[in-house]
N, C-alpha and C. Protein backbone atom coordinates (compact mmCIF):
# COMPACT_ATOMS: atom_id res chain seq x y z
N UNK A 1 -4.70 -16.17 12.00
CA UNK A 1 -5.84 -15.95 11.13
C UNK A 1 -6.11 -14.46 10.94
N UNK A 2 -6.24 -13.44 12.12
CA UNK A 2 -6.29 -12.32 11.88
C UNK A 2 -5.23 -11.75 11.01
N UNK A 3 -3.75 -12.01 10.77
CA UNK A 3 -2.81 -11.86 9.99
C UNK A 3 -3.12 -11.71 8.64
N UNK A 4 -4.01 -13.23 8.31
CA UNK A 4 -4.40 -13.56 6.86
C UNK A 4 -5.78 -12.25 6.42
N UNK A 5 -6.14 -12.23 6.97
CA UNK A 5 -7.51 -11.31 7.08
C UNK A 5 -6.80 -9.95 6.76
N UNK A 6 -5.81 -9.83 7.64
CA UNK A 6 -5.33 -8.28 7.50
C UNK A 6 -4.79 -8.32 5.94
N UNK A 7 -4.02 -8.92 5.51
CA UNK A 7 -3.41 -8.98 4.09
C UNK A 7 -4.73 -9.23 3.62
N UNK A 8 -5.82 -9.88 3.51
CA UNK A 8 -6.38 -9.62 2.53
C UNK A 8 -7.41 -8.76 2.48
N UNK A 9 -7.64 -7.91 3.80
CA UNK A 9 -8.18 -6.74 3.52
C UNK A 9 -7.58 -5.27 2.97
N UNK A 10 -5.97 -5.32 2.93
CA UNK A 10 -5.20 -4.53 1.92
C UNK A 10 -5.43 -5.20 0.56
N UNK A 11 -5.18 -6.20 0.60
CA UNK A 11 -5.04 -6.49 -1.29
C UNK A 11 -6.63 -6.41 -1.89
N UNK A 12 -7.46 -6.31 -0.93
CA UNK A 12 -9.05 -5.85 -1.33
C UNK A 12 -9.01 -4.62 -1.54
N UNK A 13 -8.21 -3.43 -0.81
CA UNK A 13 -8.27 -2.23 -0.94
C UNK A 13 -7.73 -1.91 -2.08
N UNK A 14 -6.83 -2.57 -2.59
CA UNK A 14 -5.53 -2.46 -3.54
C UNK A 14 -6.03 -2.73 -5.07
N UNK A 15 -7.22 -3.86 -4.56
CA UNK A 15 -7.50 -4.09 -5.77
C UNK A 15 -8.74 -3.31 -6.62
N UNK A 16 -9.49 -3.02 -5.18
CA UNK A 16 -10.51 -2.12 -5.75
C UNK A 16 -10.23 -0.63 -6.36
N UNK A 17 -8.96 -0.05 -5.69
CA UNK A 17 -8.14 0.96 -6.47
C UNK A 17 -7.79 0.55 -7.84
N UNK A 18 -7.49 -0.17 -8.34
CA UNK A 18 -6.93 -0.82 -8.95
C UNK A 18 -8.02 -0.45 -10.17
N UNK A 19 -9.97 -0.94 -10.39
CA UNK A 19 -10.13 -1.25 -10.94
C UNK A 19 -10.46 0.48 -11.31
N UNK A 20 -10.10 1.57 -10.61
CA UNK A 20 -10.18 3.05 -11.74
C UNK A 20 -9.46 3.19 -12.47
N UNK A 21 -8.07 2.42 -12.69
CA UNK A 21 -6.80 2.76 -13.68
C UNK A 21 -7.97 3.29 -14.98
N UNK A 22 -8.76 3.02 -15.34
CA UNK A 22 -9.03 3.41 -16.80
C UNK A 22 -9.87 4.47 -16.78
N UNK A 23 -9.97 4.86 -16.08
CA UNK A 23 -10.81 6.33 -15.42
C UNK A 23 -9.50 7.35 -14.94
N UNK A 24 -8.42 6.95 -14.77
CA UNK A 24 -7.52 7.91 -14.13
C UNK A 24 -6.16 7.62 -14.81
N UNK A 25 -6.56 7.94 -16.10
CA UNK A 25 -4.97 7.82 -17.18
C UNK A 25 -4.23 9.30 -17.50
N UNK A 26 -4.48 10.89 -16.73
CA UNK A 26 -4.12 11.44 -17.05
C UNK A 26 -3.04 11.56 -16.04
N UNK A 27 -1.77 12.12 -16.70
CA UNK A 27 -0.33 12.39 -16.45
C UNK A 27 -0.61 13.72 -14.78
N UNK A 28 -0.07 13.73 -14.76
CA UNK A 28 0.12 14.12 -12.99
C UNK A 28 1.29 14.41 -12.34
N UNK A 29 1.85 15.70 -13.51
CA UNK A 29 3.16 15.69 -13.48
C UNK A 29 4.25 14.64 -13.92
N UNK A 30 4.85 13.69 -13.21
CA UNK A 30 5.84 12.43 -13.70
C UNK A 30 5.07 11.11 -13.55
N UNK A 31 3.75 11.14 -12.87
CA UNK A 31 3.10 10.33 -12.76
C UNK A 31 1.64 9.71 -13.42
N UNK A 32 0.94 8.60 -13.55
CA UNK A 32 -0.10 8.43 -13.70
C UNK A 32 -1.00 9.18 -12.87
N UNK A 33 -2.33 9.57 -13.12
CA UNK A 33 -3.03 9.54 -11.90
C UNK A 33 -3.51 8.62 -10.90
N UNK A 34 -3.61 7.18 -12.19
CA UNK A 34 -3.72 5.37 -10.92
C UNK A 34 -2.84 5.38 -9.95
N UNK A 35 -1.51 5.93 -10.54
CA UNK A 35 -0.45 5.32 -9.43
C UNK A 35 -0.55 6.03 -8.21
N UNK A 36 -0.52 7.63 -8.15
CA UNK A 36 -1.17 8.59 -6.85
C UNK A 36 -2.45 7.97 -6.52
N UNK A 37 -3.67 7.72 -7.30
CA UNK A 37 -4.79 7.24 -6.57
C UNK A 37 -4.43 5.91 -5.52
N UNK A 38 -3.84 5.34 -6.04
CA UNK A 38 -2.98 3.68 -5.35
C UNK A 38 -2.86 3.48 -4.24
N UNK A 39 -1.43 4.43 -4.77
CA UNK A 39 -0.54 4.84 -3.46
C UNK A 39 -0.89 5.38 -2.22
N UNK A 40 -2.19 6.50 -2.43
CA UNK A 40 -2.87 6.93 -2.03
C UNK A 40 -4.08 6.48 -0.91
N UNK A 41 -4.59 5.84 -1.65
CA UNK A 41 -5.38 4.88 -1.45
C UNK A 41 -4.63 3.86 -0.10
N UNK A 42 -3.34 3.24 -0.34
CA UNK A 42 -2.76 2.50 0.61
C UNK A 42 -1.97 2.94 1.36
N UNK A 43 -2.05 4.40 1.38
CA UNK A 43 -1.38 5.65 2.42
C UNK A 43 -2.50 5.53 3.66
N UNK A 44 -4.20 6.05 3.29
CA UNK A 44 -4.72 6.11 4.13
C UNK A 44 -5.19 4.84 4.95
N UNK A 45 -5.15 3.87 3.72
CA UNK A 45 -5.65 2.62 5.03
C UNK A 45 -4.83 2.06 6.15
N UNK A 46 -3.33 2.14 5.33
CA UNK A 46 -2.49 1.93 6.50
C UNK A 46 -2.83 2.36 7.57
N UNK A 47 -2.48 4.15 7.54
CA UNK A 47 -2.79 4.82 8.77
C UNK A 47 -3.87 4.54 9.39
N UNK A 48 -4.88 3.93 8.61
CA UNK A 48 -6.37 4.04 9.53
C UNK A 48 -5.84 2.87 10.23
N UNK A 49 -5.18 2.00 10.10
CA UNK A 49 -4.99 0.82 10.98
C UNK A 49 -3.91 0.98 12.03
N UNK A 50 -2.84 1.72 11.73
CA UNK A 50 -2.02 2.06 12.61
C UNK A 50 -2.71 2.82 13.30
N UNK A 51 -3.45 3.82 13.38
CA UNK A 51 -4.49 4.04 14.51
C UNK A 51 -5.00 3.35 15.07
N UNK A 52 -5.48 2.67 14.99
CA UNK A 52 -6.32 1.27 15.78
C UNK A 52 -5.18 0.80 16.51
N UNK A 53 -4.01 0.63 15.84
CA UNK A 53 -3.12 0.05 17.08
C UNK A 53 -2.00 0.97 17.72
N UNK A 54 -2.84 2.02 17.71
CA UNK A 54 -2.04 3.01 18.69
C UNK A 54 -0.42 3.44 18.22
N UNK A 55 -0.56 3.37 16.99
CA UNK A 55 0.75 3.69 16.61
C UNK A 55 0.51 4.58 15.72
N UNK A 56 2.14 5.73 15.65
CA UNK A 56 2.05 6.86 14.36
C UNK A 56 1.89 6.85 13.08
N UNK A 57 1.09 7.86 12.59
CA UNK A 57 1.03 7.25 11.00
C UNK A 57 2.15 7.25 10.42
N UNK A 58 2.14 6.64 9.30
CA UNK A 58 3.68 6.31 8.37
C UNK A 58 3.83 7.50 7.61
N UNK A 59 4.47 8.16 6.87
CA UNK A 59 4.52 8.97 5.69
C UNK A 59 3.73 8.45 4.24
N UNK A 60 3.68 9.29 3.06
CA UNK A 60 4.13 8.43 1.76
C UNK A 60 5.40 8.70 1.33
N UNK A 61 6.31 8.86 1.76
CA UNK A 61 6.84 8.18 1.66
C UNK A 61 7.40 6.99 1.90
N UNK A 62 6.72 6.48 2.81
CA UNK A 62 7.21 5.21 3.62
C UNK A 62 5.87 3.91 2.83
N UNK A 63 4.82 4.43 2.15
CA UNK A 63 4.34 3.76 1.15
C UNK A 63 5.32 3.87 0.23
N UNK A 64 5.97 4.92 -0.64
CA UNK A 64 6.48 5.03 -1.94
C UNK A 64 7.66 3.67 -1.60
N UNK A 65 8.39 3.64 -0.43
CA UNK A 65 9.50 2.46 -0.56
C UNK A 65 8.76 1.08 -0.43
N UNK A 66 8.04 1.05 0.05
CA UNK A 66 7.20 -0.46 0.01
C UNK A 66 6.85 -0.76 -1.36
N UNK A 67 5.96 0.72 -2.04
CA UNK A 67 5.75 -0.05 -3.34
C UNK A 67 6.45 -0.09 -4.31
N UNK A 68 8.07 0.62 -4.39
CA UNK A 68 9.34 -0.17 -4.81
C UNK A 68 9.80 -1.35 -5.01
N UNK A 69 9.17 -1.90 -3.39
CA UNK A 69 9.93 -3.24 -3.28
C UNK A 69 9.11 -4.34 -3.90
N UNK A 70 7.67 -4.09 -4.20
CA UNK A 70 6.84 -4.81 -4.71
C UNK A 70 7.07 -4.49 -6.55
N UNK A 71 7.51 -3.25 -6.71
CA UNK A 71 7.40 -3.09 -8.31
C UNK A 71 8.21 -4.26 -8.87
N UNK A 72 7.42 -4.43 -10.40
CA UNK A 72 8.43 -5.77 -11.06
C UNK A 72 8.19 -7.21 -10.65
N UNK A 73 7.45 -7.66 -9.63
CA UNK A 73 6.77 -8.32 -9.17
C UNK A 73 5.67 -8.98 -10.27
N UNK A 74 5.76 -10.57 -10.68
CA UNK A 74 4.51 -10.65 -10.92
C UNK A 74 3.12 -11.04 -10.13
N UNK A 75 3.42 -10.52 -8.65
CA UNK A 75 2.75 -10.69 -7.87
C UNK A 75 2.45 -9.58 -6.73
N UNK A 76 2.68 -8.16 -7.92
CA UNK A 76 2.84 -6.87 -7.25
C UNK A 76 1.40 -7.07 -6.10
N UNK A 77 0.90 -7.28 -6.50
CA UNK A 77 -0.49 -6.21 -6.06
C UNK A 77 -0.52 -7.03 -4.48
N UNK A 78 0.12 -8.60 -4.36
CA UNK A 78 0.50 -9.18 -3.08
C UNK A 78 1.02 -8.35 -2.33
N UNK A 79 2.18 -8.51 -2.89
CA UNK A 79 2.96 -7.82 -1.75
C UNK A 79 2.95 -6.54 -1.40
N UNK A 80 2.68 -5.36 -2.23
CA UNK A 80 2.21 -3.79 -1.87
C UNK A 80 1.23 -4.38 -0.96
N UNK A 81 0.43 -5.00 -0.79
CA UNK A 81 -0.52 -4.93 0.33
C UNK A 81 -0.01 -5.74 1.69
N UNK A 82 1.11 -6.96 1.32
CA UNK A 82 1.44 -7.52 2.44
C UNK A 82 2.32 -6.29 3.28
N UNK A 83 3.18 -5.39 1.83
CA UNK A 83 4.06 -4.96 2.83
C UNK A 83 3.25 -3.76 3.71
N UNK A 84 2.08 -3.31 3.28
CA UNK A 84 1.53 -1.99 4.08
C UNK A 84 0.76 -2.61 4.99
N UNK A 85 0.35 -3.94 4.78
CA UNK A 85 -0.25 -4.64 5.78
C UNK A 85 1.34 -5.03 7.51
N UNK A 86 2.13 -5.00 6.73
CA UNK A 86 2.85 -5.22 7.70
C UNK A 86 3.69 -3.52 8.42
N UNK A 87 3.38 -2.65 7.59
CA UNK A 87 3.92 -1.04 8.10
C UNK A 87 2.92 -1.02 9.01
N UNK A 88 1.18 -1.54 8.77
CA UNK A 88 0.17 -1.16 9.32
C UNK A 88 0.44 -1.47 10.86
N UNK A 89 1.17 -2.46 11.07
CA UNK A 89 1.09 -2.90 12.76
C UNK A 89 2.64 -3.08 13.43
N UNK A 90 3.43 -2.24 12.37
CA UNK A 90 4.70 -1.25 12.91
C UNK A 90 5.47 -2.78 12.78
N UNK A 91 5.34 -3.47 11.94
CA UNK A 91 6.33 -4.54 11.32
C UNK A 91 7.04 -4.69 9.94
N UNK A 92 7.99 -4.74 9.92
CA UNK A 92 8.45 -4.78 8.29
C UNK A 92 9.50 -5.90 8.08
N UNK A 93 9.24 -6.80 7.38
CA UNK A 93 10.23 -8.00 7.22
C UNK A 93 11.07 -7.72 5.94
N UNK A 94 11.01 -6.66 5.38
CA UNK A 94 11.96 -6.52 4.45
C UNK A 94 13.66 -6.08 4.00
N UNK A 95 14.31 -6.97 3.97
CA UNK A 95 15.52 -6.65 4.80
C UNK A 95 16.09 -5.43 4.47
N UNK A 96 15.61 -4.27 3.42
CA UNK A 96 16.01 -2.34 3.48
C UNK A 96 14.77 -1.72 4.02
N UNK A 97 14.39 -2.82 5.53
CA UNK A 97 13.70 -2.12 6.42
C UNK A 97 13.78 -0.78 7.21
N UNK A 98 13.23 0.31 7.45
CA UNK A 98 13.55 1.61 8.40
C UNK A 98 14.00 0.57 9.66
């Protein structure tokens, strides 16, 4: 149950990022500014949770490959949060796991 809770307190984070996309449409170099706010956004919560469990924070880059594996997805916004939900407690079931 705590599992389920944890995923859906990322895809709460994910989604509430989510609802500035129309406030944050300017270019950002090669990027949106939503997609850095995002990414961003699911950079720090990770870490705030990998703190709690006594483990090192991740990079972003180690968000940027998670939310690869979710891009193209019509069920992106799941899995970017399952998978940072699962970096969060130093697990990754994705088989081009670190």
């Amino acid at each position: 149950m705590k599992w389920i809770k944890l995923i859906d307190d990322f895809r709460y984070r994910l989604m509430n990022a989510q609802k500035e996309r129309k406030n944050k449409n300017k270019w950002m170099g090669e990027e949106l500014e939503w997609v850095i706010f995002e990414r961003e956004t699911m950079f720090n919560f990770t870490n705030e949770e990998r703190l709690k469990n006594n483990l090192p924070p991740v990079t972003i880059e180690d968000i940027k490959r998670v939310e690869g594996w979710a891009a193209g997805h019509s069920d992106y916004t799941f899995k970017f949060a399952l998978y940072c939900a699962e970096l969060s407690i130093g697990k990754s079931k994705h088989p081009d796991a670190m």
